[in-house]
Protein backbone atom coordinates (compact mmCIF):
# COMPACT_ATOMS: atom_id res chain seq x y z
CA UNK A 1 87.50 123.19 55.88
CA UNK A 2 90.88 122.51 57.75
CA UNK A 3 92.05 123.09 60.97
CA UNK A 4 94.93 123.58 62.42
CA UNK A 5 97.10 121.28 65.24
CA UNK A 6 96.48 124.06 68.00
CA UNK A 7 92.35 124.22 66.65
CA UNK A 8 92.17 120.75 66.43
CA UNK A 9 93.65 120.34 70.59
CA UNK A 10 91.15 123.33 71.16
CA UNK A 11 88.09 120.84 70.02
CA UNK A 12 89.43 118.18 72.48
CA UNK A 13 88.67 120.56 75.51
CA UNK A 14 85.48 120.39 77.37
CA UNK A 15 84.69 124.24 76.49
CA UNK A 16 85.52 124.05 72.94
CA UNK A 17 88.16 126.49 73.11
CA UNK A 18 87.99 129.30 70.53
CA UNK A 19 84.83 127.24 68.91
CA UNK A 20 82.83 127.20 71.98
CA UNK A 21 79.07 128.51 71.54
CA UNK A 22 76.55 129.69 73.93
CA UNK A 23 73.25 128.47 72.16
CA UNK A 24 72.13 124.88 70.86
CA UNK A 25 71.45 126.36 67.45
CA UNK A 26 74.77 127.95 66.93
CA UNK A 27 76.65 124.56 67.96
CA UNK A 28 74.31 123.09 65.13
CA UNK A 29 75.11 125.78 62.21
CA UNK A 30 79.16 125.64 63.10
CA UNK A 31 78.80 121.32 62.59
CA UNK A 32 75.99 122.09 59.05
CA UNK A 33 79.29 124.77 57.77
CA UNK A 34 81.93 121.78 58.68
CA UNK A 35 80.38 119.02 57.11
CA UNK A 36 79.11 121.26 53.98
CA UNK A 37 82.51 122.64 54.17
CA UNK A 38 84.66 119.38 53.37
CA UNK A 39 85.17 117.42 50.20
CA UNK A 40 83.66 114.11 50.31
CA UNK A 41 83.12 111.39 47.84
CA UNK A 42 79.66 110.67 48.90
CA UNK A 43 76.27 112.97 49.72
CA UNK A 44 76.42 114.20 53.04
CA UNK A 45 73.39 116.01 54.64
CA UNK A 46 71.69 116.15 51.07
CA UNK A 47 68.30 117.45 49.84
CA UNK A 48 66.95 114.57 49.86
CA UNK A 49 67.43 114.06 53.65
CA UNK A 50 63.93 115.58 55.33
CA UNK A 51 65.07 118.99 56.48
CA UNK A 52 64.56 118.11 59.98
CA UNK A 53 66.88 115.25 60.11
CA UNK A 54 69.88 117.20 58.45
CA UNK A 55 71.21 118.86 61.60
CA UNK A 56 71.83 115.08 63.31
CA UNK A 57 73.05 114.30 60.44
CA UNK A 58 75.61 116.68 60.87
CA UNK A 59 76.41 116.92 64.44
CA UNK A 60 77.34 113.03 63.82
CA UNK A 61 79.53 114.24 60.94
CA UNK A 62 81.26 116.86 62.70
CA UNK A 63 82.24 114.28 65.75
CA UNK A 64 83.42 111.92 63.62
CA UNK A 65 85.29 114.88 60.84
CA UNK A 66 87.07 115.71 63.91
CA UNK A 67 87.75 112.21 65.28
CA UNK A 68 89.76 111.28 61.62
CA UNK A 69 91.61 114.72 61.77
CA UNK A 70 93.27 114.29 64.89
CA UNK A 71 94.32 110.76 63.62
CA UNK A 72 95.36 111.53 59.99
CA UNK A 73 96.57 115.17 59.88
CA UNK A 74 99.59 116.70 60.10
CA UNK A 75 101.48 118.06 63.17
CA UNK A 76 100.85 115.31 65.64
CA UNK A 77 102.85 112.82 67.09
CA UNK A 78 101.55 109.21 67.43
CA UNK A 79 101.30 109.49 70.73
CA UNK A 80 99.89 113.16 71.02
CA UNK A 81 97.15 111.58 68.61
CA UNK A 82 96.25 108.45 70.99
CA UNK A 83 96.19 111.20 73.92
CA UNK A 84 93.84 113.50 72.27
CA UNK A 85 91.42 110.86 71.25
CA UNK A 86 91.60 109.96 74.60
CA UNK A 87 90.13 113.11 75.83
CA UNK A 88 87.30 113.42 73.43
CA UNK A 89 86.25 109.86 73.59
CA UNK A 90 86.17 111.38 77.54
CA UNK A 91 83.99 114.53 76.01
CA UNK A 92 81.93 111.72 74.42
CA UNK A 93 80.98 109.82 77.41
CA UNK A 94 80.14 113.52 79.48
CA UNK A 95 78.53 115.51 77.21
CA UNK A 96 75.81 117.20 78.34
CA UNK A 97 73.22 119.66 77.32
CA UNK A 98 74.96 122.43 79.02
CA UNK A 99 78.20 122.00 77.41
CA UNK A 100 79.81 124.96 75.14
CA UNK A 101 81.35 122.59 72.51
CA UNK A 102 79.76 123.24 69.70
CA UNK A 103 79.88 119.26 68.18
CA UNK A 104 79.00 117.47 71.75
CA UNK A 105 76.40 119.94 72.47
CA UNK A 106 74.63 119.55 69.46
CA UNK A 107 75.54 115.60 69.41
CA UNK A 108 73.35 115.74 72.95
CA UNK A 109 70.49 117.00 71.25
CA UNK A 110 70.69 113.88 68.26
CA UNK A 111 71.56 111.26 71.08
CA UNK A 112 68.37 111.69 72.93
CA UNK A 113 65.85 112.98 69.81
CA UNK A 114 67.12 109.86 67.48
CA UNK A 115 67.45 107.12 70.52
CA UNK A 116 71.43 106.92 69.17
CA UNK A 117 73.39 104.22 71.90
CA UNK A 118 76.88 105.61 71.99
CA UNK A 119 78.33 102.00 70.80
CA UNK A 120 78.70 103.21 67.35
CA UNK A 121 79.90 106.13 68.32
CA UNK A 122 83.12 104.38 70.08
CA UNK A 123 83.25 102.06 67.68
CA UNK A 124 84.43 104.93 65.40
CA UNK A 125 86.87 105.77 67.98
CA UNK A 126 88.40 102.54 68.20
CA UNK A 127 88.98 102.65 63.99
CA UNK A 128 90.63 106.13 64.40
CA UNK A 129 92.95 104.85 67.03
CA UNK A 130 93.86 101.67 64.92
CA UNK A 131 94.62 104.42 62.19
CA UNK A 132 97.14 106.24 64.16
CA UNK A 133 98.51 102.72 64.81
CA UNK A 134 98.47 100.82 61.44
CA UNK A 135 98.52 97.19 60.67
CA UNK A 136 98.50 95.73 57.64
CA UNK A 137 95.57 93.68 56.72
CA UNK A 138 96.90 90.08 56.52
CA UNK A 139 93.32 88.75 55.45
CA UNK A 140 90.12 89.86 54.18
CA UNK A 141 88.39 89.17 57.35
CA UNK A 142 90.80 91.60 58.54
CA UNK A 143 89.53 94.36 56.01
CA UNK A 144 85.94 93.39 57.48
CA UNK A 145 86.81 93.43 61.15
CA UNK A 146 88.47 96.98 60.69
CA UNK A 147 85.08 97.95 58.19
CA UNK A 148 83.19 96.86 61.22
CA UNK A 149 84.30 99.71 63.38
CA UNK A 150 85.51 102.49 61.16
CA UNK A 151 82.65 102.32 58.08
CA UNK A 152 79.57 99.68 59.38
CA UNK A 153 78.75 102.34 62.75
CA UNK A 154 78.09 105.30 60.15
CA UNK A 155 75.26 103.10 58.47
CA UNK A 156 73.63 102.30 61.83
CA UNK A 157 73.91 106.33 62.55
CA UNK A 158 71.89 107.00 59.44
CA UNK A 159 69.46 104.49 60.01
CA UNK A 160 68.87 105.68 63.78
CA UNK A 161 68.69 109.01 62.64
CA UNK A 162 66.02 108.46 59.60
CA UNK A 163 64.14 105.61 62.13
CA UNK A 164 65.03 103.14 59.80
CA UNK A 165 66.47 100.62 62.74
CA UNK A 166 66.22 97.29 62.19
CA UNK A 167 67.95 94.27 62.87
CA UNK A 168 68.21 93.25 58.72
CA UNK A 169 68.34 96.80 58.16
CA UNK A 170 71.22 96.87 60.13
CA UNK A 171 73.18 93.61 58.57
CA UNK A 172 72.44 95.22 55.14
CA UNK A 173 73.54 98.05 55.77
CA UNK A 174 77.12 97.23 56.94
CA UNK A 175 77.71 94.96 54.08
CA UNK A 176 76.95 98.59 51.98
CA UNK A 177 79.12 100.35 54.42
CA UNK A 178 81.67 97.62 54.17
CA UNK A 179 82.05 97.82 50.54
CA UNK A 180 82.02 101.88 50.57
CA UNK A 181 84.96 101.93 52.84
CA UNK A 182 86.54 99.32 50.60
CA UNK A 183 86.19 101.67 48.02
CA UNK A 184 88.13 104.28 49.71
CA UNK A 185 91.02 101.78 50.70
CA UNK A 186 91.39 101.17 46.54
CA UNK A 187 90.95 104.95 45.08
CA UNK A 188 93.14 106.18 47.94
CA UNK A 189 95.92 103.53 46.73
CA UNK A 190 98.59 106.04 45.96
CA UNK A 191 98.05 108.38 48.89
CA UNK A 192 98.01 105.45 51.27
CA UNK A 193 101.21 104.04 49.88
CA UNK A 194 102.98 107.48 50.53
CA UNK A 195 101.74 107.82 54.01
CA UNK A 196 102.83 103.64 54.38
CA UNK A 197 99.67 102.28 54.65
CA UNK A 198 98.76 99.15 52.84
CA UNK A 199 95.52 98.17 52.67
CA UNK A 200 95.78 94.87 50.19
CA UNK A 201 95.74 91.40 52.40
CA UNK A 202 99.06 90.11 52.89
CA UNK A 203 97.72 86.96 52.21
CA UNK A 204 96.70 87.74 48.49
CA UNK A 205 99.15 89.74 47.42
CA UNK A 206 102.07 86.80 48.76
CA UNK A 207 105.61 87.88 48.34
CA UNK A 208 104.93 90.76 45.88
CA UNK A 209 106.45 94.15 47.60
CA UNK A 210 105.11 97.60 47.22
CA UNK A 211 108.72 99.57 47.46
CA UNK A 212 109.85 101.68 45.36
CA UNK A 213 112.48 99.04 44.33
CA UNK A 214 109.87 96.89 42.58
CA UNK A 215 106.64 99.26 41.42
CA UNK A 216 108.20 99.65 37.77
CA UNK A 217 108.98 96.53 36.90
CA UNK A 218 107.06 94.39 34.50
CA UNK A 219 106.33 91.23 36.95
CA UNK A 220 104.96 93.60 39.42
CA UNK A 221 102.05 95.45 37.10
CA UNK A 222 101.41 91.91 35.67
CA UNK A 223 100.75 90.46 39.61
CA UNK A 224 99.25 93.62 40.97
CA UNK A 225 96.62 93.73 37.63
CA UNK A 226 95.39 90.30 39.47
CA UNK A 227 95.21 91.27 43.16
CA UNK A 228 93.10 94.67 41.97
CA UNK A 229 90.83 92.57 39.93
CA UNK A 230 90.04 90.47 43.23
CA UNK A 231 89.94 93.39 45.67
CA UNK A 232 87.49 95.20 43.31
CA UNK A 233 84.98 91.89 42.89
CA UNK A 234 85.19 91.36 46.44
CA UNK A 235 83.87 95.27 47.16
CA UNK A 236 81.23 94.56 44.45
CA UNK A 237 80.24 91.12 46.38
CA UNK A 238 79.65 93.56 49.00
CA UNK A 239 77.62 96.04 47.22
CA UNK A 240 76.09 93.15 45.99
CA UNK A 241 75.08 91.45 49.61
CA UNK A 242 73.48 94.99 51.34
CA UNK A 243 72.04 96.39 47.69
CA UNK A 244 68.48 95.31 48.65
CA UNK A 245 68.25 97.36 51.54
CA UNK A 246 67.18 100.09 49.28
CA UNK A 247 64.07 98.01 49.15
CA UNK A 248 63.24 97.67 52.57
CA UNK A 249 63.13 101.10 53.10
CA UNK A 250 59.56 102.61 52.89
CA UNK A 251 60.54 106.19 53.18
CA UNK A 252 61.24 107.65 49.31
CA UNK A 253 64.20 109.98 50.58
CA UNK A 254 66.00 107.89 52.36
CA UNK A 255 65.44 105.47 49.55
CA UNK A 256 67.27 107.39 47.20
CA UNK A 257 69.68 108.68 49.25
CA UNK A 258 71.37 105.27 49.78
CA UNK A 259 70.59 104.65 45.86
CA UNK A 260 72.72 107.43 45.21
CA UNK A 261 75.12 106.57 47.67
CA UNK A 262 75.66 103.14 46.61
CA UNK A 263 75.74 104.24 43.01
CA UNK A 264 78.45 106.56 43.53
CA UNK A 265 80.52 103.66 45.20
CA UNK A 266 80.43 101.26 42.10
CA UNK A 267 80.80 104.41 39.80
CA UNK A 268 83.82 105.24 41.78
CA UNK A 269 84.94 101.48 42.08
CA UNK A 270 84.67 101.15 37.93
CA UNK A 271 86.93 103.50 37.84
CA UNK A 272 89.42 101.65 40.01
CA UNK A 273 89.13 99.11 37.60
CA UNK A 274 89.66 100.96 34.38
CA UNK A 275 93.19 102.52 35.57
CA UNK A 276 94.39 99.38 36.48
CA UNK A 277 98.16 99.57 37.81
CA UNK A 278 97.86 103.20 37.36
CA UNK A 279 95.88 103.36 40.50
CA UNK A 280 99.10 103.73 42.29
CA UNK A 281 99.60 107.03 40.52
CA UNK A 282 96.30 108.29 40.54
CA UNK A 283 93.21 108.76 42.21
CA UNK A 284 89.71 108.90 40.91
CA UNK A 285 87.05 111.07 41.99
CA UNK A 286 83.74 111.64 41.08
CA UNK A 287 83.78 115.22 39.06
CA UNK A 288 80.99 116.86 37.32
CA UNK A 289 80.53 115.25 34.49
CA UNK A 290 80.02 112.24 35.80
CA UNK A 291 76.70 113.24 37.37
CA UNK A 292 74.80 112.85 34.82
CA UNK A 293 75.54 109.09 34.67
CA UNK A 294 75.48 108.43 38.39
CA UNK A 295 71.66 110.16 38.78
CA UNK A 296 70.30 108.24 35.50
CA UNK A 297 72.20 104.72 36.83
CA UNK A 298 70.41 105.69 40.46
CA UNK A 299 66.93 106.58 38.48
CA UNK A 300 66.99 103.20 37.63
CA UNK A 301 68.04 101.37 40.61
CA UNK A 302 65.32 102.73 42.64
CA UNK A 303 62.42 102.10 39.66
CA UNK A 304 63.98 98.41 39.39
C-alpha cells in the first residue's frame, strides 16, 4: 500500500484528513490493512504474535510506515519533508484518545496498555529526518549511532509491547536491530546508490569512488569484493552479539518470532555475500522458496 503526496500531507493533520475514523477499532483495522498491506523483508504482526498484542503491533507500524514515507517518497521537497515531520512529531506529542487519526488514536490506546515512553518513538523521528538530510557514514560508529535511532527503538517497541522489558533485553536487542538494519543498508546497495546514498564508511572504503566513472573497472570490483566482505562480518558480529536474547525470552512466541526474524537477516545477508560486486546491480529478497530453509534453520535455532 502507497500513498500519495496529497494522502500522505492529509496523515500529517490532526483530523486525519480523508483517513480520519470515528471509532478506536476502525483506527486499529485501517493501521492491521497498512502494515499487512506493505512488502517487508521481515514478519510483521505474525501468527505467532498472541492475537491480542497484534493491533500495537501495528498501530506502531503504521506511525512509523508513515514517518519513512514522508521522508523517502516521491513528490516532496527536502524541505516540505522536514516540515511535515515536523507536524506529526507535533501529532505525536498531542495525541489523545479523542483524536480522529486513525494511527495516533490507535497509538494512544498501545502507549498507555503497553507502558510505551515516547523516547523511542522520537528517536525514529530523528532517523527519518537524518534521511531526508543524508550524510555519509565516515565510520562504523557512525552506522551504529544512526542504527541507534532509526533500527535499535523498533526492538525496544516489541519488547514493551510483548512485556519483555529489560535492561539486557534491551542491549541485546539493539545489537539484533543493529545488524537487521545493516542488512538493509547492504541488499538495498543499488537502490541507495541511485537515490545517492552511500551507506559504506568513508573510512574503509578510502579513496575508492562509487561514480559511474569507476563501477566497471577491474580495480574497483577487486577493492569493493574486500569492503563487502568486512561490512557483511561486521553485521554478522552483530547478529552474533544480541543472538542470545532468543534465550532469555520465556514466552515461546515471542521466542520464535525473533528466531525467525534473525534468521531471515543472515539468510538475507548470505545472499549479500554470494553476489558479491553484483550487489550493485541487484537486490536480494527473500522469495518463496527460500522458506523452507529459513523455518528448518529457525527450527533449529530455537531447539539449540
Amino acid at each position: 500500500m502507497k500513498f500519495r503526496p496529497d494522502e500522505i500531507r492529509d496523515l500529517c493533520t490532526a483530523s486525519g484528513g480523508r483517513f480520519a475514523v470515528a471509532e478506536t477499532q476502525a483506527a486499529f483495522q485501517w493501521c492491521k490493512r497498512l502494515a499487512l498491506g506493505h512488502y517487508e523483508n521481515f514478519p510483521v504482526g505474525s501468527v505467532l504474535i498472541p492475537k491480542m498484542q497484534r493491533p500495537h503491533f501495528f498501530s506502531v507500524y503504521a506511525f512509523s510506515r508513515i514517518a519513512d514515507d514522508i521522508a523517502d517518497e516521491p513528490g516532496f521537497t527536502q524541505e516540505e519533508r522536514s516540515a511535515l515531520l515536523q507536524q506529526y512529531e507535533s501529532l505525536l506529542l498531542h495525541h489523545s484518545a479523542q483524536s480522529t487519526h486513525p494511527i495516533f488514536r490507535s497509538l494512544d490506546v498501545s502507549i498507555r496498555v503497553c507502558s510505551i515512553p515516547l523516547q523511542p518513538l522520537l528517536h525514529l523521528l530523528e532517523a527519518f529526518r537524518r534521511d531526508i538530510f543524508f550524510v555519509r557514514p565516515v565510520t562504523f560508529d557512525d552506522i551504529y549511532d544512526y542504527c541507534s535511532y532509526s533500527a535499535n527503538p523498533i526492538g525496544e517497541l516489541v519488547l514493551r509491547i510483548s512485556g519483555a522489558y529489560s535492561t539486557e533485553n534491551h542491549r541485546k536487542s539493539n545489537a539484533i536491530c543493529t545488524a537487521l538494519q545493516m542488512v538493509n543498508f547492504w541488499q538495498d546497495t543499488s537502490t541507495d546508490l541511485q537515490r545517492g546514498r552511500n551507506y559504506y564508511p568513508v573510512t574503509l572504503c578510502g579513496d575508492l569512488s562509487f561514480d559511474a566513472q569507476n563501477l566497471g573497472n577491474d580495480k574497483f570490483y577487486t577493492n569493493f569484493q574486500y569492503i563487502l566482505n568486512t561490512v557483511v562480518d561486521t553485521t554478522y558480529t552483530k547478529f552474533d552479539e544480541g543472538q542470545s536474547l532468543i534465550d532469555s525470552i520465556p514466552m515461546m512466541r515471542l521466542r520464535s518470532e525473533i528466531a525467525l526474524t534473525v534468521v531471515s537477516g543472515r539468510y538475507i545477508l548470505s545472499q549479500v555475500h554470494q553476489l558479491g560486486v553484483n550487489i550493485l546491480n541487484h537486490r536480494p529478497a527473500l522469495s518463496a522458496s527460500s522458506f523452507p530453509s529459513i523455518c528448518i534453520r529457525t527450527l533449529k535455532l530455537l531447539m539449540r
